[in-house]
PDB file of N, CA and C in Angstrom:
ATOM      1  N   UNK A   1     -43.318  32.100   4.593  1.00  0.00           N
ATOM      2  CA  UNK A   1     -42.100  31.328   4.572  1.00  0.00           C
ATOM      3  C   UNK A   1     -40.945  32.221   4.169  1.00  0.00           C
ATOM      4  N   UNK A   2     -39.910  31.966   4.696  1.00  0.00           N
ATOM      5  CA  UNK A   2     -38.513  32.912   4.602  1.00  0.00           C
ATOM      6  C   UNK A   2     -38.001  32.577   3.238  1.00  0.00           C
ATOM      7  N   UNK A   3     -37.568  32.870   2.109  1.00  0.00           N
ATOM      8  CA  UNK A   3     -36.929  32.277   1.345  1.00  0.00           C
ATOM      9  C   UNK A   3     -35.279  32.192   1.406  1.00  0.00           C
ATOM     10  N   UNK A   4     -35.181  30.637   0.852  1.00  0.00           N
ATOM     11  CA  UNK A   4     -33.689  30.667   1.231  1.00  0.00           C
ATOM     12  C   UNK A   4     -33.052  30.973  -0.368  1.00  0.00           C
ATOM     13  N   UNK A   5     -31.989  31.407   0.218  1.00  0.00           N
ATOM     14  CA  UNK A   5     -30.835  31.534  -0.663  1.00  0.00           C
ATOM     15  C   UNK A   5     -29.794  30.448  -0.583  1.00  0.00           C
ATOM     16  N   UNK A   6     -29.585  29.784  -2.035  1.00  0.00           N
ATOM     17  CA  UNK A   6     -28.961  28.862  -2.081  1.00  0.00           C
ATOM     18  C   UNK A   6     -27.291  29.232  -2.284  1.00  0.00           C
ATOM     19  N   UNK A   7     -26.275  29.077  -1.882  1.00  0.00           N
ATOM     20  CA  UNK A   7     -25.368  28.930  -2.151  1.00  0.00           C
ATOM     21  C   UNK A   7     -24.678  28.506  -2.871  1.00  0.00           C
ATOM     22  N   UNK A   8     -23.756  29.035  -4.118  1.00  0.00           N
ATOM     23  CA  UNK A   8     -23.675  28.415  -5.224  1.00  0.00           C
ATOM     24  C   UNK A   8     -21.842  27.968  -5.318  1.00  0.00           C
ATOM     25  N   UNK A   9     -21.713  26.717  -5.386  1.00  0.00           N
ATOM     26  CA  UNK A   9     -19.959  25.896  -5.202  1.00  0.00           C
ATOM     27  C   UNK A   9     -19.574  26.642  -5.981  1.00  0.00           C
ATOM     28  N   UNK A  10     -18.288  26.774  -5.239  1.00  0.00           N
ATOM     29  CA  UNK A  10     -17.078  27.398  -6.242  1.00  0.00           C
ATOM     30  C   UNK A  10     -16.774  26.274  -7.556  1.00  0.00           C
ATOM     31  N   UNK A  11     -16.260  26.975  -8.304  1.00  0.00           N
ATOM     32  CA  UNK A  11     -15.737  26.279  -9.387  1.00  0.00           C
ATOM     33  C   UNK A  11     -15.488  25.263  -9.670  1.00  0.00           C
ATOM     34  N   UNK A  12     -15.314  24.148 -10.783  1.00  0.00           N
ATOM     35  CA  UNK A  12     -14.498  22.834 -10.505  1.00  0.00           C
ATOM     36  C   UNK A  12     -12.789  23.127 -10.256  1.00  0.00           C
ATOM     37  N   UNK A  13     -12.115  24.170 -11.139  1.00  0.00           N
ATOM     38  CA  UNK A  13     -10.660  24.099 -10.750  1.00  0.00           C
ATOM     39  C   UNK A  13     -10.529  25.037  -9.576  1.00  0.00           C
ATOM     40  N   UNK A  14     -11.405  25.691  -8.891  1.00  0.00           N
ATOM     41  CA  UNK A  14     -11.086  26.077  -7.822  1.00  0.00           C
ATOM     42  C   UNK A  14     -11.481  25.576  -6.253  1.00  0.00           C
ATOM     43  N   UNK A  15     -12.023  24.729  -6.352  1.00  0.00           N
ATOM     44  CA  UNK A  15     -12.625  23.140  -5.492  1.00  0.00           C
ATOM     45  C   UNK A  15     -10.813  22.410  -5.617  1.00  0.00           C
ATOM     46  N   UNK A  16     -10.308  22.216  -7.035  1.00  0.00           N
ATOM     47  CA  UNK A  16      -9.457  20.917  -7.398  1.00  0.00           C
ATOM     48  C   UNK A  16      -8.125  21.993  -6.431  1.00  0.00           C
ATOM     49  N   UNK A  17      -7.723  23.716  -6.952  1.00  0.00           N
ATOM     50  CA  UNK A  17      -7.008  23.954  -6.251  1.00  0.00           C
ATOM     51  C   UNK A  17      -7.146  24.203  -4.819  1.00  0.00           C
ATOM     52  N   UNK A  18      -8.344  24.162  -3.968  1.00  0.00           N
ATOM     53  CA  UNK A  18      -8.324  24.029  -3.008  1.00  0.00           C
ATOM     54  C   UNK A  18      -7.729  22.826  -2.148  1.00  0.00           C
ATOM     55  N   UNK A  19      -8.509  21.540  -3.180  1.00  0.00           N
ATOM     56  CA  UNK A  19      -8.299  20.292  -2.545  1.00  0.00           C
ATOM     57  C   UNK A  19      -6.753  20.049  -2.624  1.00  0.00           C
ATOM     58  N   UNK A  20      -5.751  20.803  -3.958  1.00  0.00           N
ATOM     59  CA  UNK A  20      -4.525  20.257  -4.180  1.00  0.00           C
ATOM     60  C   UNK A  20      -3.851  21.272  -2.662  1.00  0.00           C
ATOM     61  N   UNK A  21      -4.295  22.689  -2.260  1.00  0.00           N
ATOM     62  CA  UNK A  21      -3.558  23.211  -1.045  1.00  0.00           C
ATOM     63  C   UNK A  21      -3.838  22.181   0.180  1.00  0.00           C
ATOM     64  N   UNK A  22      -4.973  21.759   0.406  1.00  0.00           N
ATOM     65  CA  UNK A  22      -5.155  20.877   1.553  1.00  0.00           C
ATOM     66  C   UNK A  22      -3.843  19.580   1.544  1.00  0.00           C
ATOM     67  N   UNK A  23      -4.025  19.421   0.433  1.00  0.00           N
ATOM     68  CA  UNK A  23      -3.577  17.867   0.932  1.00  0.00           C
ATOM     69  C   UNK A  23      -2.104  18.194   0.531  1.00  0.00           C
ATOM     70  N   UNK A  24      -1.629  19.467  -0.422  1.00  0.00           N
ATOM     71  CA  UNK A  24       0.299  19.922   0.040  1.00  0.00           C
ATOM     72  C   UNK A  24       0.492  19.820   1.561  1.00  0.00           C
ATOM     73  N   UNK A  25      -0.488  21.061   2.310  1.00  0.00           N
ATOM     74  CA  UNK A  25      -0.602  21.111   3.831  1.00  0.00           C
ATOM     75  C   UNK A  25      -0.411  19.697   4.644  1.00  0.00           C
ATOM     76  N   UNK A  26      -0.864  18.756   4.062  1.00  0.00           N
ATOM     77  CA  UNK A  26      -0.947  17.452   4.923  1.00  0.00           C
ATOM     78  C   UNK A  26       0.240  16.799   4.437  1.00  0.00           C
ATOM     79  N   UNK A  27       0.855  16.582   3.357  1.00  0.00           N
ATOM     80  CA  UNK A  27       2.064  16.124   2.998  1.00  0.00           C
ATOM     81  C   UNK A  27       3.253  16.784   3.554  1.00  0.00           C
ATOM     82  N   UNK A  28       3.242  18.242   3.777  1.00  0.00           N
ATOM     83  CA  UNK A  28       4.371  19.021   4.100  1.00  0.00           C
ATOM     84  C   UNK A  28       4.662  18.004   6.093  1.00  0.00           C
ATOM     85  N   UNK A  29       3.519  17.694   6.697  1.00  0.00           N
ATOM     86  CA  UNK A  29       3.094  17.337   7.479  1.00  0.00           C
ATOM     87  C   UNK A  29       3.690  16.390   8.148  1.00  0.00           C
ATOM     88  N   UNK A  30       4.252  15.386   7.009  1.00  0.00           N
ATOM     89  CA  UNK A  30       4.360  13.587   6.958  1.00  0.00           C
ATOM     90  C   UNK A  30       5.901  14.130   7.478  1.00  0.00           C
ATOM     91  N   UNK A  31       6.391  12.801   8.707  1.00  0.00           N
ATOM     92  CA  UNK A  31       7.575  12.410   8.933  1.00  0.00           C
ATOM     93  C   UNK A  31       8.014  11.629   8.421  1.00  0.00           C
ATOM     94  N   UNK A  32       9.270  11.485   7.379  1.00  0.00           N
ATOM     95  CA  UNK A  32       9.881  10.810   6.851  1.00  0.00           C
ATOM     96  C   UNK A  32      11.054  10.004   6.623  1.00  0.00           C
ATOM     97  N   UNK A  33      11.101   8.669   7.316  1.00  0.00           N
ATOM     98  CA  UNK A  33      12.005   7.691   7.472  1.00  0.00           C
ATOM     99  C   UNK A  33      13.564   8.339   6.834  1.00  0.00           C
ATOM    100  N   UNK A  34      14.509   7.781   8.030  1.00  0.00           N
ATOM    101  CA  UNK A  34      15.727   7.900   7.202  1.00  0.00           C
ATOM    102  C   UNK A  34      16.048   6.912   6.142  1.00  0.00           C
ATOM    103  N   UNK A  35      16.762   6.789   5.305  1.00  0.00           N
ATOM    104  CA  UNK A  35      17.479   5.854   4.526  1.00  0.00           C
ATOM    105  C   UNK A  35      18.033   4.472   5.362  1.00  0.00           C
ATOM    106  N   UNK A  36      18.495   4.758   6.504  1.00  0.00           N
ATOM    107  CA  UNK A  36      19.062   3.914   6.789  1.00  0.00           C
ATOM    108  C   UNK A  36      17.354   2.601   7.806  1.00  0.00           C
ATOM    109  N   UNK A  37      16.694   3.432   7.787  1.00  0.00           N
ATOM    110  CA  UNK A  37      15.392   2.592   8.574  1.00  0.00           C
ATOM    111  C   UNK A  37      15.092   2.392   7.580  1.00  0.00           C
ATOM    112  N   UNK A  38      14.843   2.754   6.176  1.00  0.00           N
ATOM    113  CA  UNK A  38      14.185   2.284   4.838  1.00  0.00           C
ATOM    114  C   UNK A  38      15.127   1.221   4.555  1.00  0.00           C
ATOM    115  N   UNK A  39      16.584   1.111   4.516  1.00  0.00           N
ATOM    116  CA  UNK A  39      17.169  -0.210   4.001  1.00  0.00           C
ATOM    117  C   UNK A  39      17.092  -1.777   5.142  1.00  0.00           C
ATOM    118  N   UNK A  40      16.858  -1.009   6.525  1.00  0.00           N
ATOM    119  CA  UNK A  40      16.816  -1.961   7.040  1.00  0.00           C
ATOM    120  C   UNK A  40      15.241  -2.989   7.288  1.00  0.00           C
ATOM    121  N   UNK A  41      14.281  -1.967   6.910  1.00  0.00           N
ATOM    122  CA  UNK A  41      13.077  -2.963   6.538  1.00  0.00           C
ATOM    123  C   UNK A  41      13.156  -3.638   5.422  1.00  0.00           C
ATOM    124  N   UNK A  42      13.575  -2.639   4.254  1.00  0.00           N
ATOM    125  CA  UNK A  42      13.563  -3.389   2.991  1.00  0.00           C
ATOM    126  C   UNK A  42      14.362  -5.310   3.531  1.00  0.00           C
ATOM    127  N   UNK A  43      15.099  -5.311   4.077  1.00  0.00           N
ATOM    128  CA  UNK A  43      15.996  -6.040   4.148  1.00  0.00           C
ATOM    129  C   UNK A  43      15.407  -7.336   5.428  1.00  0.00           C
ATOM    130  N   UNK A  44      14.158  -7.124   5.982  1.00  0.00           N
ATOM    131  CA  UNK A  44      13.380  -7.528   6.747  1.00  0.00           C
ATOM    132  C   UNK A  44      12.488  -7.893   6.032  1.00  0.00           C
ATOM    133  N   UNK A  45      12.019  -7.227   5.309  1.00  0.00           N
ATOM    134  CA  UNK A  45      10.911  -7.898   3.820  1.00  0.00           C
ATOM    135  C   UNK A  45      11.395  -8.809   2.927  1.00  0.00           C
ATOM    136  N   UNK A  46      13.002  -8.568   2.855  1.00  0.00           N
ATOM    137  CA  UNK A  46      13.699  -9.738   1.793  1.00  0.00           C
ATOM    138  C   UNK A  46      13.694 -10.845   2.492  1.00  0.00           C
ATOM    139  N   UNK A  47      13.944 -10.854   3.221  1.00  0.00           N
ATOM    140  CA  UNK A  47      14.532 -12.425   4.179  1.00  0.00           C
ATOM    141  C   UNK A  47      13.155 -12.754   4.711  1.00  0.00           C
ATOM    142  N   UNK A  48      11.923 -12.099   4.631  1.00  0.00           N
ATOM    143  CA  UNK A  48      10.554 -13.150   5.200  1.00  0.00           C
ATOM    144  C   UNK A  48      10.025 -13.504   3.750  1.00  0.00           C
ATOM    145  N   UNK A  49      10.670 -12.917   2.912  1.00  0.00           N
ATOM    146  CA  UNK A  49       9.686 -13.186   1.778  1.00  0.00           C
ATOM    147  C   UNK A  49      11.128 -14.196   1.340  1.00  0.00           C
ATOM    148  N   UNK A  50      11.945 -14.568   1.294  1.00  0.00           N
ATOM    149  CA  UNK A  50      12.476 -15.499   1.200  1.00  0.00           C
ATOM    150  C   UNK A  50      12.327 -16.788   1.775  1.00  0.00           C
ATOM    151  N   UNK A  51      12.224 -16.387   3.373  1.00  0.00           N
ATOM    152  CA  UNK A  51      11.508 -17.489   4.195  1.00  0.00           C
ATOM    153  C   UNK A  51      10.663 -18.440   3.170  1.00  0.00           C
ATOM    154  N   UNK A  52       9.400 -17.538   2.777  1.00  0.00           N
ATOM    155  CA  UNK A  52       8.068 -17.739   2.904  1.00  0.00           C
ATOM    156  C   UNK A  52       8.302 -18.751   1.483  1.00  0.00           C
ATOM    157  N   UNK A  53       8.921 -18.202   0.567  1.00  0.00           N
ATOM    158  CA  UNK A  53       9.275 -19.134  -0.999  1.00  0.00           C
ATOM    159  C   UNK A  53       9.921 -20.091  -0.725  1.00  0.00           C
ATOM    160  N   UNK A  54      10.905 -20.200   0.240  1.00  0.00           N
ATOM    161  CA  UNK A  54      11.235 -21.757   0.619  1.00  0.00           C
ATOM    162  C   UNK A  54      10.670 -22.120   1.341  1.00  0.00           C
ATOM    163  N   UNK A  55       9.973 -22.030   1.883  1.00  0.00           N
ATOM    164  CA  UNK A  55       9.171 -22.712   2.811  1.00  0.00           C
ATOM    165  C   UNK A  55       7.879 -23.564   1.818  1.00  0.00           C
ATOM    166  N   UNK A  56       7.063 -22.276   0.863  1.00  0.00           N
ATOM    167  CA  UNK A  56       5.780 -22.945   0.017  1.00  0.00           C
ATOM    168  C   UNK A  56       6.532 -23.816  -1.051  1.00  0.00           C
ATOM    169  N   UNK A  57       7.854 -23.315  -1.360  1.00  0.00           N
ATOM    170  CA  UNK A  57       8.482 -24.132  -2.498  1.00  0.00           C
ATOM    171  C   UNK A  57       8.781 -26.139  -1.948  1.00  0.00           C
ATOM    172  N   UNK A  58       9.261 -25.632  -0.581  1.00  0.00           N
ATOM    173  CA  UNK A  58       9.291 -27.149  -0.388  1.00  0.00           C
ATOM    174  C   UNK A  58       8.378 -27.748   0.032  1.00  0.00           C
ATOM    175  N   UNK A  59       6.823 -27.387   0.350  1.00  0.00           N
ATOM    176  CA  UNK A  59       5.760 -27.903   0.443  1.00  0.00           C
ATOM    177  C   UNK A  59       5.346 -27.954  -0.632  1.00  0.00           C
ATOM    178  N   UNK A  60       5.463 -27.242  -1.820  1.00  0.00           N
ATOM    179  CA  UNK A  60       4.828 -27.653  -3.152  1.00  0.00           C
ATOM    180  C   UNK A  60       5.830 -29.342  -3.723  1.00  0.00           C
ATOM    181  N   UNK A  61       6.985 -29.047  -3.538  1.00  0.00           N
ATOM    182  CA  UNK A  61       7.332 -30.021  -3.788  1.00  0.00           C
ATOM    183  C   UNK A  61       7.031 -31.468  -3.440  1.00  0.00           C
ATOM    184  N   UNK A  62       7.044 -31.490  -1.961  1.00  0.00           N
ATOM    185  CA  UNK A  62       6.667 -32.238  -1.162  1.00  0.00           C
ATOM    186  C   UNK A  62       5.357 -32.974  -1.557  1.00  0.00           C
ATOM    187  N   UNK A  63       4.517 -32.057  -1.880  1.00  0.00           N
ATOM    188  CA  UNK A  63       3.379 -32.595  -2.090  1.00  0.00           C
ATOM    189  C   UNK A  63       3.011 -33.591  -3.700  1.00  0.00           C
ATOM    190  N   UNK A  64       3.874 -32.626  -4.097  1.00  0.00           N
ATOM    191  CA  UNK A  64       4.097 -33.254  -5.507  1.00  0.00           C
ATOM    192  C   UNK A  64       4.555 -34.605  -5.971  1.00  0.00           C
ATOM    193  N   UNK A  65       5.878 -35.088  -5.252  1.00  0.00           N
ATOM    194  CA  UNK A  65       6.306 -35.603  -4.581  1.00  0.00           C
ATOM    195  C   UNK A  65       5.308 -37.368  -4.265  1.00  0.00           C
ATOM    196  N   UNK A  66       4.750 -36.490  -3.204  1.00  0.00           N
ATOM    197  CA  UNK A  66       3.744 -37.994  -2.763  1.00  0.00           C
ATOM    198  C   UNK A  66       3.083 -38.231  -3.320  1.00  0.00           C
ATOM    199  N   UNK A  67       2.238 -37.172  -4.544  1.00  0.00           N
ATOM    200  CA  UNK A  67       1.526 -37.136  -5.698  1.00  0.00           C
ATOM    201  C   UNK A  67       1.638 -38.208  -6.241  1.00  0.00           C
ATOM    202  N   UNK A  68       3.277 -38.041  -6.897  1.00  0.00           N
ATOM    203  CA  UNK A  68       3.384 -38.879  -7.628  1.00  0.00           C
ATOM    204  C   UNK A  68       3.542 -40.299  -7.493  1.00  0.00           C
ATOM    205  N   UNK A  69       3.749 -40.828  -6.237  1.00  0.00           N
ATOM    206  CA  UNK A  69       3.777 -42.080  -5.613  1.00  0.00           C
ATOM    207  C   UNK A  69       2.416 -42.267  -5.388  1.00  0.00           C
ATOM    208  N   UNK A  70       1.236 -41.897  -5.205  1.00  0.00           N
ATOM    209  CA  UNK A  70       0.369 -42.083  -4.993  1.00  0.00           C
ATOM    210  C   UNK A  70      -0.314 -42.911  -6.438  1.00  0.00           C
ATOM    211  N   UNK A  71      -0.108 -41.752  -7.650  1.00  0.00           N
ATOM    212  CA  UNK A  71      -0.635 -42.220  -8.728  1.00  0.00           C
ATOM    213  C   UNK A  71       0.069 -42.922  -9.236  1.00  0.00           C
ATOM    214  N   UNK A  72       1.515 -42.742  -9.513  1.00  0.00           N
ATOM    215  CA  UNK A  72       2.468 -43.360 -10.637  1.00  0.00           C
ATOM    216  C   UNK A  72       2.563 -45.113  -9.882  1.00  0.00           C
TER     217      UNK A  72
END
């Protein structure tokens, strides 16, 4: 039988600085929104999530509402 030779891992902080060059490399990478496409979603997220609170707010009410005619 051949004997193998095992290969022995690099380091833990030289694994961690490897992994921290990889993933600079992949960040340097990323395309990044202008300001003006970042305010205009933000501003697309305000008004559905506004939607969405008046909308559950007046069904909570609503329900509440008949609740109370039901029992009272």
């Amino acid at each position: 039988m051949a004997t193998q030779t095992k290969k022995k891992k690099p380091g833990l902080f030289k694994r961690m600085g490897a992994w921290l060059g990889r993933s600079w490399a992949e960040f340097r990478k990323v395309t990044w929104p202008s300001a003006g496409t970042v305010f205009k979603n933000l501003g697309i997220v305000l008004v559905v999530v506004l939607f969405f609170l008046i909308t559950i707010g007046l069904a909570d009410w609503l329900f509440s509402w008949l609740l109370g005619l039901l029992v009272g």
